[in-house]
Protein backbone atom coordinates (compact mmCIF):
# COMPACT_ATOMS: atom_id res chain seq x y z
CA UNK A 1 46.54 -8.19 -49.31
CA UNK A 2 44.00 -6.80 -51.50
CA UNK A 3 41.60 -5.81 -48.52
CA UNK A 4 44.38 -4.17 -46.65
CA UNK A 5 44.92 -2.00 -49.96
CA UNK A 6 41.29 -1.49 -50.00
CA UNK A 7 41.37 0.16 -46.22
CA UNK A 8 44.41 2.26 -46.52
CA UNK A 9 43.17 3.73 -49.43
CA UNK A 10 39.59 4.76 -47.68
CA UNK A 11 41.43 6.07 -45.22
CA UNK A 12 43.65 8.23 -47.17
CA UNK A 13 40.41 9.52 -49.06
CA UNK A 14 39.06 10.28 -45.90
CA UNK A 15 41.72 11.41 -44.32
CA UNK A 16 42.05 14.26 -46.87
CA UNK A 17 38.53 15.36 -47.17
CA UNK A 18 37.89 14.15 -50.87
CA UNK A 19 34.24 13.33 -50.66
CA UNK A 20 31.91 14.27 -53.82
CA UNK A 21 29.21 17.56 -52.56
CA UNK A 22 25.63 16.80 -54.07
CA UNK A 23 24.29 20.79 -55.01
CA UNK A 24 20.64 20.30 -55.00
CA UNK A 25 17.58 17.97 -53.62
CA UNK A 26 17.65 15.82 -56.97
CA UNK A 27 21.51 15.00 -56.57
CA UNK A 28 21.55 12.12 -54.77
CA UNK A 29 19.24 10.57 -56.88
CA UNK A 30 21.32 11.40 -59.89
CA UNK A 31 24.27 10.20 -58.03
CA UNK A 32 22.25 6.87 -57.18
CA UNK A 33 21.25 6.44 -61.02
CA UNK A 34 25.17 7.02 -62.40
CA UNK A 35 25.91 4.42 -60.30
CA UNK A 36 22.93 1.87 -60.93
CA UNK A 37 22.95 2.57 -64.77
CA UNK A 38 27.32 1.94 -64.55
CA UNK A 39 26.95 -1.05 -62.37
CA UNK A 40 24.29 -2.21 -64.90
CA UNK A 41 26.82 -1.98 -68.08
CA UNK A 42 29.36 -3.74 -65.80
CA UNK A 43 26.99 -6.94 -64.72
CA UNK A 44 26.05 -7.04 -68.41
CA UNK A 45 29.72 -7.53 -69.72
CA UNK A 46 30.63 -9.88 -66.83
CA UNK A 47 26.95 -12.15 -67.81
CA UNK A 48 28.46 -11.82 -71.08
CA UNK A 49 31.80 -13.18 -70.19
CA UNK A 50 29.83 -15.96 -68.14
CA UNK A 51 27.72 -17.39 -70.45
CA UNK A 52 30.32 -17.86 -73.14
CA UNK A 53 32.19 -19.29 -70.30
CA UNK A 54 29.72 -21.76 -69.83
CA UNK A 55 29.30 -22.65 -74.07
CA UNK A 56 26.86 -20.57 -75.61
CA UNK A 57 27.20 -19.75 -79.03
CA UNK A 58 29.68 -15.99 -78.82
CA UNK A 59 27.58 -15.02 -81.52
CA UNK A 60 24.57 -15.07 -79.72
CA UNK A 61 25.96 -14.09 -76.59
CA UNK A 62 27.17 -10.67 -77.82
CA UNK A 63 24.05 -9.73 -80.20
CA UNK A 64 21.61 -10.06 -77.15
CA UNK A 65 24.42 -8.41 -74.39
CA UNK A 66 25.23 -6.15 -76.70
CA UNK A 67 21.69 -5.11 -77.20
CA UNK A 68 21.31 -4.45 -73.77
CA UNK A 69 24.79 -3.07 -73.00
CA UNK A 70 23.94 -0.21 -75.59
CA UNK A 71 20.85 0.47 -73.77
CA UNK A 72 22.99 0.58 -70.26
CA UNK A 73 25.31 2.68 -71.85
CA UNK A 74 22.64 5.15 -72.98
CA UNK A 75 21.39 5.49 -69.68
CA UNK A 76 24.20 6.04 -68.34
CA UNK A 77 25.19 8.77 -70.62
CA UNK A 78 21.98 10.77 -69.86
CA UNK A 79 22.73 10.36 -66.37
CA UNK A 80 26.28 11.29 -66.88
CA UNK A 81 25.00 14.59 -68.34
CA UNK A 82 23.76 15.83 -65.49
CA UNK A 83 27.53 15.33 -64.26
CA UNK A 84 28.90 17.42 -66.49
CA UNK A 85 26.17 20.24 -66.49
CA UNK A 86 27.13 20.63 -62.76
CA UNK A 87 25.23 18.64 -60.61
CA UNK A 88 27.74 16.25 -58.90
CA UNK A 89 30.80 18.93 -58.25
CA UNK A 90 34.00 17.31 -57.02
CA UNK A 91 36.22 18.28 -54.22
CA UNK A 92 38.16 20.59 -56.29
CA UNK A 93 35.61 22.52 -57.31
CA UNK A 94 34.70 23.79 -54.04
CA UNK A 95 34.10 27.41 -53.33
CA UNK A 96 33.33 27.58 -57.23
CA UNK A 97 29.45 28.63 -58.17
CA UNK A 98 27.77 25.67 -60.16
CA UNK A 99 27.29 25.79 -63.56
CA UNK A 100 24.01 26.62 -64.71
């Protein structure tokens, strides 16, 4: 079922034209690192959820994710600035100048 979801909503997407439009010769790599430094706060939480799964102490299994999920986060908020300074511009903003 899920997969079938999964295809009809590409297909809408693309369908419609709703693509994200890189401005610049350093956006794709700030596209790439938004979507490392996310998908490295996401495999943190889910080791999290793992390892207390599997019996370690919650204690100790949220003071050393949590370390390193505030250090994801971080990154991904410096990254994320570049976002909202105008970097990444969405569909909808096409035709608009980027902000400087």
């Amino acid at each position: 079922m899920w997969p079938l979801v999964n295809w009809l909503l590409a297909a809408r997407h693309a369908r419609r034209g709703d693509r994200v439009r890189l401005i610049g010769t350093r956006s794709p790599a700030g596209a790439y690192g938004i979507a490392v430094s996310l998908l490295m706060a996401i495999t943190t939480l889910l080791a999290a959820l793992v390892a207390i799964q599997w019996g370690y102490s919650p204690v100790i299994v949220i003071a050393v994710n949590g370390f390193f999920f505030i250090i994801d986060c971080i990154f991904f908020a410096a990254k994320l600035d570049k976002t909202v300074r105008g970097r990444l511009v969405s569909a909808a903003a096409r035709g608009r100048p980027s902000p400087s």
